[in-house]
Structure formats: structure tokens, C-alpha cells
Protein backbone atom coordinates (compact mmCIF):
# COMPACT_ATOMS: atom_id res chain seq x y z
CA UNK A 1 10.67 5.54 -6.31
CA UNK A 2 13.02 3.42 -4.23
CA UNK A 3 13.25 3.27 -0.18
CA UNK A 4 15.79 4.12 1.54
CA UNK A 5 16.84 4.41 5.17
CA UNK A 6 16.73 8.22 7.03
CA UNK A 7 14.57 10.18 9.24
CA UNK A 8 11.48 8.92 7.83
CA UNK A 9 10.28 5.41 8.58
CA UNK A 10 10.08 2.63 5.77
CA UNK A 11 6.31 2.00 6.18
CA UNK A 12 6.14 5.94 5.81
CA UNK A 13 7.89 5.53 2.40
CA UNK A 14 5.69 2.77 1.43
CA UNK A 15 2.79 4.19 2.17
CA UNK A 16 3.57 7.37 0.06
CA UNK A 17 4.70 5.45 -2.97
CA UNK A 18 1.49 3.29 -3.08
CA UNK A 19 -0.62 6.09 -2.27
CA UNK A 20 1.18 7.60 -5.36
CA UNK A 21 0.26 4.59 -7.33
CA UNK A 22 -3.42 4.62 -6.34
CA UNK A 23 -3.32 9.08 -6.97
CA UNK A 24 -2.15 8.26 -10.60
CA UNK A 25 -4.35 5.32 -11.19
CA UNK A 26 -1.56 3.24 -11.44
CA UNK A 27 -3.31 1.29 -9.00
CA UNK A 28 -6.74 1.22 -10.12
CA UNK A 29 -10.12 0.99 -8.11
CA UNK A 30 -11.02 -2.51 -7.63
CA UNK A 31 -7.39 -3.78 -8.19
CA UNK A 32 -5.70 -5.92 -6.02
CA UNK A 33 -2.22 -3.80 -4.14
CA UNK A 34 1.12 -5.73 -4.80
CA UNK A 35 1.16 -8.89 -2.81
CA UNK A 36 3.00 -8.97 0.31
CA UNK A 37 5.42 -11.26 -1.12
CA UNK A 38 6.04 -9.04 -4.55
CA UNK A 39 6.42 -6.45 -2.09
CA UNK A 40 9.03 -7.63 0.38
CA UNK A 41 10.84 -8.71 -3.33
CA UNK A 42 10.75 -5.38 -4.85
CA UNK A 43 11.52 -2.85 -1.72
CA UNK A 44 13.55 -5.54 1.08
CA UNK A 45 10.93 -4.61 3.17
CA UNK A 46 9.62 -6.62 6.29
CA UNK A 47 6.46 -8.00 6.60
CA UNK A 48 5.31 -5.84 9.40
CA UNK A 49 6.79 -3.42 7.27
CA UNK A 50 4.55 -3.46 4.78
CA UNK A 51 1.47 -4.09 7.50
CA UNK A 52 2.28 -1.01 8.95
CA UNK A 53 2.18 0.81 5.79
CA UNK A 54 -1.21 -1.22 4.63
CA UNK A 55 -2.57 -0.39 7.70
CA UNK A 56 -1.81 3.43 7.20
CA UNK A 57 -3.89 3.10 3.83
CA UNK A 58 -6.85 1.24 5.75
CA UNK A 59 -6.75 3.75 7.91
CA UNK A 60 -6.99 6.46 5.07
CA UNK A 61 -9.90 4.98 3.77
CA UNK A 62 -7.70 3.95 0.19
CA UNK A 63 -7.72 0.20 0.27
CA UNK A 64 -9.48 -2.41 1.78
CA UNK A 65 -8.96 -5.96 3.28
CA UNK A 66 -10.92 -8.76 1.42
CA UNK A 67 -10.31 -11.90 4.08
CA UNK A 68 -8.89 -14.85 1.39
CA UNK A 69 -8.65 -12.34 -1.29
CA UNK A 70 -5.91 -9.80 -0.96
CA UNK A 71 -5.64 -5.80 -0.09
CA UNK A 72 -7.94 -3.65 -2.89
CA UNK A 73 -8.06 -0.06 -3.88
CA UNK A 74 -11.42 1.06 -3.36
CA UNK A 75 -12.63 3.68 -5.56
CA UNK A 76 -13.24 7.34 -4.85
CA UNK A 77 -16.80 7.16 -4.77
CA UNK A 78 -16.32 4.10 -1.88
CA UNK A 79 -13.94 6.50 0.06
CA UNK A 80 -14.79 7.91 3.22
């Protein structure tokens, strides 16, 4: 899935594709998301950009910040 630009917001698209990633197990509980660098590579995206979208995830209870450690799925049973 690619971004692109329109009526919905980037951090909107993000979110959907890595939610996506984490519905399919793509992204599997415990696993580290993409870094924020890989990221801004992959999509052009800005970093608060991809905070935004991050933070939409947090905020959804599918990943969680480790501080020194990177952004993780938590698993279903972890979910609120």
C-alpha cells in the first residue's frame, strides 16, 4: 500500500497501513514497528508524520513505547 496525497491525511494513511500490518500479523506481538528512519525511507514521510500516526496506534491501545528501545506491537491479550 503506498501513500499518497488527498482528502485524507498522511498520518491517517500510515496509521491504516500499519494497523493492517499488525491485523495480519505481519507485524507480530512483541515486534519492534519499522524504525522511524526505515519509515521516512520507505513512505517520504515526515517525522511528525509518522509521530502522529504512532501516536494514533498508542492511542488505540496497538503498540507501545519502550523508552531506548523502539515502538512494539503489543499482543491482543495486552490490549485494552
Amino acid at each position: 500500500m503506498s501513500i499518497g496525497y488527498g482528502d485524507v491525511p498522511r498520518y491517517v494513511q500510515l496509521a491504516a497501513i500499519l494497523r493492517e500490518q499488525i491485523a495480519s500479523g505481519e507485524l507480530q506481538p512483541h515486534a519492534p514497528i519499522p524504525s522511524k528512519r526505515m519509515l521516512r525511507q520507505r513512505y517520504g514521510l515526515a517525522a511528525n508524520t509518522i509521530d502522529k500516526a504512532v501516536g494514533v496506534l498508542r492511542a488505540e491501545g496497538l503498540v507501545k513505547t519502550v523508552i531506548g528501545l523502539g515502538i512494539f506491537v503489543l499482543a491482543p491479550e495486552d490490549r485494552p
